[in-house]
C-alpha atoms as a PDB file:
ATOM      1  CA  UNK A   1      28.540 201.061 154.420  1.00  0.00           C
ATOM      2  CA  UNK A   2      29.649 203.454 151.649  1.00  0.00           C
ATOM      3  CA  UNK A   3      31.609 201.555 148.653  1.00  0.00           C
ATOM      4  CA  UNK A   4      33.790 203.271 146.793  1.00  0.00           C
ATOM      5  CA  UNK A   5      34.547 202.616 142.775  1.00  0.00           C
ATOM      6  CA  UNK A   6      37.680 202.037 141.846  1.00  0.00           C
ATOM      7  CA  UNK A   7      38.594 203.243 137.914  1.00  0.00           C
ATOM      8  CA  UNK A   8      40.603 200.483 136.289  1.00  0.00           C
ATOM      9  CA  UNK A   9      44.057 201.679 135.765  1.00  0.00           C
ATOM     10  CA  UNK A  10      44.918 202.650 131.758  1.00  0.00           C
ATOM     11  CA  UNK A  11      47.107 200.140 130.975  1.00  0.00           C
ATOM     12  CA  UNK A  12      49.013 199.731 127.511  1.00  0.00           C
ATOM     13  CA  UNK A  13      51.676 197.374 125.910  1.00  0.00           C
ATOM     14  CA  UNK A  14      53.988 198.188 122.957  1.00  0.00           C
ATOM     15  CA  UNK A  15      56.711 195.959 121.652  1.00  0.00           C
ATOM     16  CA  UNK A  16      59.113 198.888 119.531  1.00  0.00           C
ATOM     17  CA  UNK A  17      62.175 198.053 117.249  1.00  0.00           C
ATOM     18  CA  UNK A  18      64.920 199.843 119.666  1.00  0.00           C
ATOM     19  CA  UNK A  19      66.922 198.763 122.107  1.00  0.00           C
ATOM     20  CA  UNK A  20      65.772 198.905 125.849  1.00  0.00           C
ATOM     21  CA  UNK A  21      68.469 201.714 127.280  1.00  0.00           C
ATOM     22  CA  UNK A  22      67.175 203.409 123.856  1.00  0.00           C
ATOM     23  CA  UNK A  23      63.217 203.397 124.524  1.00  0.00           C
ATOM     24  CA  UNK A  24      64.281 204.480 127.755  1.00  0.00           C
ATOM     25  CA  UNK A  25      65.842 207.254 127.069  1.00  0.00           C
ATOM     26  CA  UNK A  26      63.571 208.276 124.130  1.00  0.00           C
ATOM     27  CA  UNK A  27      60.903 208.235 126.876  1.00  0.00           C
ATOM     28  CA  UNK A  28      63.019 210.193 129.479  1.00  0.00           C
ATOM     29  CA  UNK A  29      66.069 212.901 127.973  1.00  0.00           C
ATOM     30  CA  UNK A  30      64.059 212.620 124.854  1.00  0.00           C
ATOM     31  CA  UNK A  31      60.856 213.288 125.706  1.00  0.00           C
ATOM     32  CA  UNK A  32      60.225 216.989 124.865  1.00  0.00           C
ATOM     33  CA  UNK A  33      61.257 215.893 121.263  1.00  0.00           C
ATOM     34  CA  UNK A  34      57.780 213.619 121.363  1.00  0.00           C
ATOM     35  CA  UNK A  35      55.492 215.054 123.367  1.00  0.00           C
ATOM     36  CA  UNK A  36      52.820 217.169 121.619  1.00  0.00           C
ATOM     37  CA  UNK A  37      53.184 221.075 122.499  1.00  0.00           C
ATOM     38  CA  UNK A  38      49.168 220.936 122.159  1.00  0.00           C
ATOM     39  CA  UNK A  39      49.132 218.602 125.474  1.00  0.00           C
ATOM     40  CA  UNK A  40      49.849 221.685 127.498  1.00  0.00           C
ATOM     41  CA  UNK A  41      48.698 222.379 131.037  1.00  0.00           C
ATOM     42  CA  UNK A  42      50.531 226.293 131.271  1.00  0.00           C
ATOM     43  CA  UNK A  43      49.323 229.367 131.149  1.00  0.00           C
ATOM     44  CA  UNK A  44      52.099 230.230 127.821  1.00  0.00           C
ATOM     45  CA  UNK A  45      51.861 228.105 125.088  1.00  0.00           C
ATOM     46  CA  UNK A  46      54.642 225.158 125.896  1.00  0.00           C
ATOM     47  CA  UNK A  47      58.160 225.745 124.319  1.00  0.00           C
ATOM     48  CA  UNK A  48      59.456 222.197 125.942  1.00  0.00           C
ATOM     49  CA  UNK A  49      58.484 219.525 128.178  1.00  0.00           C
ATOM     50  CA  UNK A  50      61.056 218.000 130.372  1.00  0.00           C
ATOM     51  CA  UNK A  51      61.480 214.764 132.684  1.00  0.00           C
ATOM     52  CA  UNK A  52      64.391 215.056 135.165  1.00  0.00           C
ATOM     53  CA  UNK A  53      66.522 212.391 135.492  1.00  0.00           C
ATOM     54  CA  UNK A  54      66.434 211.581 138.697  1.00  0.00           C
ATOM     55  CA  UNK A  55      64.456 210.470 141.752  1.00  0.00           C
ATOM     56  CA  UNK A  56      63.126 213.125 143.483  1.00  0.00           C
ATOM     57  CA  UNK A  57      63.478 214.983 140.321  1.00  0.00           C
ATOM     58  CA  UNK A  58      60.338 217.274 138.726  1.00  0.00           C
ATOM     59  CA  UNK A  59      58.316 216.446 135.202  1.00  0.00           C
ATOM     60  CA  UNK A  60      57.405 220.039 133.989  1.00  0.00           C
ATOM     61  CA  UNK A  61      57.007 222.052 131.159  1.00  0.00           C
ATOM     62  CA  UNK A  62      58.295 225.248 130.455  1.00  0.00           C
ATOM     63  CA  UNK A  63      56.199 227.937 128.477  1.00  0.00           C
ATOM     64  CA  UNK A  64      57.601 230.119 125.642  1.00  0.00           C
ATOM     65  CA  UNK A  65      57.770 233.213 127.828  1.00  0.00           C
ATOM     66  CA  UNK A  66      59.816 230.833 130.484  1.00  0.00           C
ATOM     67  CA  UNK A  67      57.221 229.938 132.769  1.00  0.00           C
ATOM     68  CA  UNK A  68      57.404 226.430 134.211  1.00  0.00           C
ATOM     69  CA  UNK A  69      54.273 224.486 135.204  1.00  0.00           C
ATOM     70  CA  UNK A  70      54.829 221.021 137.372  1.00  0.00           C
ATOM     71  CA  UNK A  71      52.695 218.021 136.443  1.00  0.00           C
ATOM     72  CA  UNK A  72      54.345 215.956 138.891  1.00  0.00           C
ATOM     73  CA  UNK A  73      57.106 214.409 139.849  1.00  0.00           C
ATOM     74  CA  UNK A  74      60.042 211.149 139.323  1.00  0.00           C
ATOM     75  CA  UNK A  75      59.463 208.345 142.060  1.00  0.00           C
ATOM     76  CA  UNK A  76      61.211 205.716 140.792  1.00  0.00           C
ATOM     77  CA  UNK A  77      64.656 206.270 138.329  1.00  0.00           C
ATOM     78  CA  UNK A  78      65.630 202.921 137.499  1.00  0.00           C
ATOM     79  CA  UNK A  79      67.249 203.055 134.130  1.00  0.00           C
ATOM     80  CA  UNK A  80      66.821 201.234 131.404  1.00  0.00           C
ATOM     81  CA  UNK A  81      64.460 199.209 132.982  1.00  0.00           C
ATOM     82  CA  UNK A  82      61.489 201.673 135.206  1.00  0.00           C
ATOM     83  CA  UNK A  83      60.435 204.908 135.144  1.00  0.00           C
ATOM     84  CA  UNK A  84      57.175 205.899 137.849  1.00  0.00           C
ATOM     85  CA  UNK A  85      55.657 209.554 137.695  1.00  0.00           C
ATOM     86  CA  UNK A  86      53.502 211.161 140.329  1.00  0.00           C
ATOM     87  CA  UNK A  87      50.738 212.696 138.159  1.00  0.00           C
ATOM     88  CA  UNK A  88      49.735 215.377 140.055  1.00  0.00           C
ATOM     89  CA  UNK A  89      47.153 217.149 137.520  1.00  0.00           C
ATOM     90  CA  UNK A  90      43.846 217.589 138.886  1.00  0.00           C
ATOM     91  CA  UNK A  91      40.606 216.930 136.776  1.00  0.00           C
ATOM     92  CA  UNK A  92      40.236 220.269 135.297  1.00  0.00           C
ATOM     93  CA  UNK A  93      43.901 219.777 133.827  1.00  0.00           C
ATOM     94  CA  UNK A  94      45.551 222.454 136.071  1.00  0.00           C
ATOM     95  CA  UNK A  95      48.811 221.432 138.702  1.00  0.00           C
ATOM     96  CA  UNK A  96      48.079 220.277 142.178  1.00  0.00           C
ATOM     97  CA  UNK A  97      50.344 219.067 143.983  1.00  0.00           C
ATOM     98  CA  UNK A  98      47.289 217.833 146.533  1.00  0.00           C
ATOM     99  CA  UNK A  99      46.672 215.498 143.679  1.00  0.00           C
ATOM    100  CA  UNK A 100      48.601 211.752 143.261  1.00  0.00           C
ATOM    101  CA  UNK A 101      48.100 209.292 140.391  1.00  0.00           C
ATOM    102  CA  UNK A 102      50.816 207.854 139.143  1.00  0.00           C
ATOM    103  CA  UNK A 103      52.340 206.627 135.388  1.00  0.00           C
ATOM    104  CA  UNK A 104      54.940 203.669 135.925  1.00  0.00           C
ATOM    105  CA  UNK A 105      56.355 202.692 132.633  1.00  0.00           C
ATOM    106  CA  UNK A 106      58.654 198.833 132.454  1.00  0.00           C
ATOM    107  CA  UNK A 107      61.134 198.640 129.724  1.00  0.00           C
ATOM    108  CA  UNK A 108      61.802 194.792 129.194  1.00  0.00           C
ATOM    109  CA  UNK A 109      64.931 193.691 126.200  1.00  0.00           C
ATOM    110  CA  UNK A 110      63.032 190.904 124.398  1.00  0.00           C
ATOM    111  CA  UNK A 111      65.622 189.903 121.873  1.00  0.00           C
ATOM    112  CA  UNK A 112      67.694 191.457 119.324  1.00  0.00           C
ATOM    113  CA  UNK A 113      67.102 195.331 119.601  1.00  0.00           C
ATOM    114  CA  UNK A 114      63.275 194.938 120.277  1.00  0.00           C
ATOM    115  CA  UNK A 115      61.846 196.204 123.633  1.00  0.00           C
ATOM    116  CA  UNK A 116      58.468 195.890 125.350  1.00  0.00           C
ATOM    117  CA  UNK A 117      57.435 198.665 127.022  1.00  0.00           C
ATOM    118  CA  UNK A 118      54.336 198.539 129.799  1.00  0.00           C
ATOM    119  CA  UNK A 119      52.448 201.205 130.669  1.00  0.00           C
ATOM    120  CA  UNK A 120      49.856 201.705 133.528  1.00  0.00           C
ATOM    121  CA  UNK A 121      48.345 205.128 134.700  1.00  0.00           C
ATOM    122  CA  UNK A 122      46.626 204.330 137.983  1.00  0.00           C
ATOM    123  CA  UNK A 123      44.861 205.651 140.790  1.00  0.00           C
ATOM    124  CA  UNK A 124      42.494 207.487 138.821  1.00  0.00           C
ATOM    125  CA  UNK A 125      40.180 208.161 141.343  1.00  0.00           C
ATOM    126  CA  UNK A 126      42.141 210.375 143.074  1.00  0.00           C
ATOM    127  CA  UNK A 127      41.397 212.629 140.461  1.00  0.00           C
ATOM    128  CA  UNK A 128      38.175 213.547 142.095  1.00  0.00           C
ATOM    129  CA  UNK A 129      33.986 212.522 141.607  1.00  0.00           C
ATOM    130  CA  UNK A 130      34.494 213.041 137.593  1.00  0.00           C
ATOM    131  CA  UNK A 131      37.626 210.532 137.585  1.00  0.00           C
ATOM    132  CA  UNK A 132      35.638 208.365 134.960  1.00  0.00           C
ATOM    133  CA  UNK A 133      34.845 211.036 132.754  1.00  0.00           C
ATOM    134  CA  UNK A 134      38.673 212.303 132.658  1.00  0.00           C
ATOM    135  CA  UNK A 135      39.832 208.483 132.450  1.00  0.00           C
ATOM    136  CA  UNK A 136      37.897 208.646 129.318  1.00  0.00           C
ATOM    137  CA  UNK A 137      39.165 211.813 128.509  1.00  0.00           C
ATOM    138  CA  UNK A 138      43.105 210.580 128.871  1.00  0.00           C
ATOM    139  CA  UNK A 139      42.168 207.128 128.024  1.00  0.00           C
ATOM    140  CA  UNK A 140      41.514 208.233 123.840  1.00  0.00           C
ATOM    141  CA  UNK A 141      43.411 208.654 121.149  1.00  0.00           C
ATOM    142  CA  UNK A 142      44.202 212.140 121.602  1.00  0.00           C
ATOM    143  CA  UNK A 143      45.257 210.930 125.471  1.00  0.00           C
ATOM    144  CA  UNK A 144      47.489 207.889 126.254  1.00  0.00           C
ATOM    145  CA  UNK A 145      47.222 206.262 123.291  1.00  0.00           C
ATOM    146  CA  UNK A 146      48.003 208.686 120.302  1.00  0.00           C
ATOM    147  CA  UNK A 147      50.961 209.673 123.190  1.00  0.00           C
ATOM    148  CA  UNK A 148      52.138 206.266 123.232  1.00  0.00           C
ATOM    149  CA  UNK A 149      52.199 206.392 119.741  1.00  0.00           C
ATOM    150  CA  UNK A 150      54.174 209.359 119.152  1.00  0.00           C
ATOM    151  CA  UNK A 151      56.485 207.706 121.546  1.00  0.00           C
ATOM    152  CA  UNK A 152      57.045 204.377 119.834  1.00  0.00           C
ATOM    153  CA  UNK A 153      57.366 206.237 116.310  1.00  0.00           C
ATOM    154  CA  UNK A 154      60.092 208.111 117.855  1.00  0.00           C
ATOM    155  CA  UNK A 155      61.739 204.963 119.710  1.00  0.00           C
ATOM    156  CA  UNK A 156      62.002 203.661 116.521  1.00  0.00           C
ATOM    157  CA  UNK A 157      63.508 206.122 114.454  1.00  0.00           C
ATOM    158  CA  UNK A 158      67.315 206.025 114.235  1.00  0.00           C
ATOM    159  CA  UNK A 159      69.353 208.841 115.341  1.00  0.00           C
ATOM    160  CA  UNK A 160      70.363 209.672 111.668  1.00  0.00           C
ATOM    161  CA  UNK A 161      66.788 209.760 110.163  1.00  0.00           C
ATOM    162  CA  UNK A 162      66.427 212.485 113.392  1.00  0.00           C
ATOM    163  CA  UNK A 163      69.544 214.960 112.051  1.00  0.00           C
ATOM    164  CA  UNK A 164      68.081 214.680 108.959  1.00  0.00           C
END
């Protein structure tokens, strides 16, 4: 009998000063504002990263010559509350859409204007035989969580410290 090893899913919790509908749309409309152009997947260097707001709906970026490049797709639009991504980046960091983890975020309103957000990234070994090498790889501080990071510090910062 042949056993397969399951990766354990990356799995994060972050309590940010904001406002649930506002983490949630930080993380969604907002998130080409946050995410790094360095985490880049195109062939052009990345002029923005977007999340459509829908169901059905793609997560792309689009290069600075106007190239797009999927990394998956929106599977679950429930706002302000869930967000779940298809991840479909294969282990050398290149679009497939034969490729399926998936990135569910939970917003939860704990109190006055403070929101905890949960993260999981699972199904890792879809990614292939080197899944625990790349769950290393995106499981770092230049991965999920210096990306989390970026996304609380922007969360948090008020609209007029933005215009600024």
């Amino acid at each position: 009998m042949t056993r397969t090893i399951t990766p354990a899913p990356i799995r994060r919790s972050l309590t940010l000063r904001a406002p649930q509908a506002r983490a949630f749309e930080v993380f969604t409309a907002g998130f080409g504002r946050w995410w790094p152009s360095s985490h880049s997947i195109g062939r052009a260097p990345m002029r923005e990263a977007v999340i459509e707001q829908r169901e059905g709906g793609r997560w792309y970026e689009i290069g600075q010559d106007g190239s797009e490049c999927d990394w998956g797709r929106v599977l679950a639009w429930e706002p302000p509350s869930r967000l779940l991504l298809a991840w479909q980046v294969n282990s050398q960091f290149q679009s497939d859409p034969a490729v399926l983890s998936e990135v569910e975020l939970r917003f939860h309103a704990e109190g006055e204007g403070l929101t905890r957000v949960e993260f999981e990234h699972r199904h890792l070994e879809r990614l292939g035989p080197d899944h625990e090498a790349i769950r290393a790889r995106i499981d770092s501080p230049r991965g999920w969580t210096g990306l989390l990071q970026r996304f609380a510090e922007a969360a948090e910062t008020s609209e007029e410290e933005i215009q600024a």
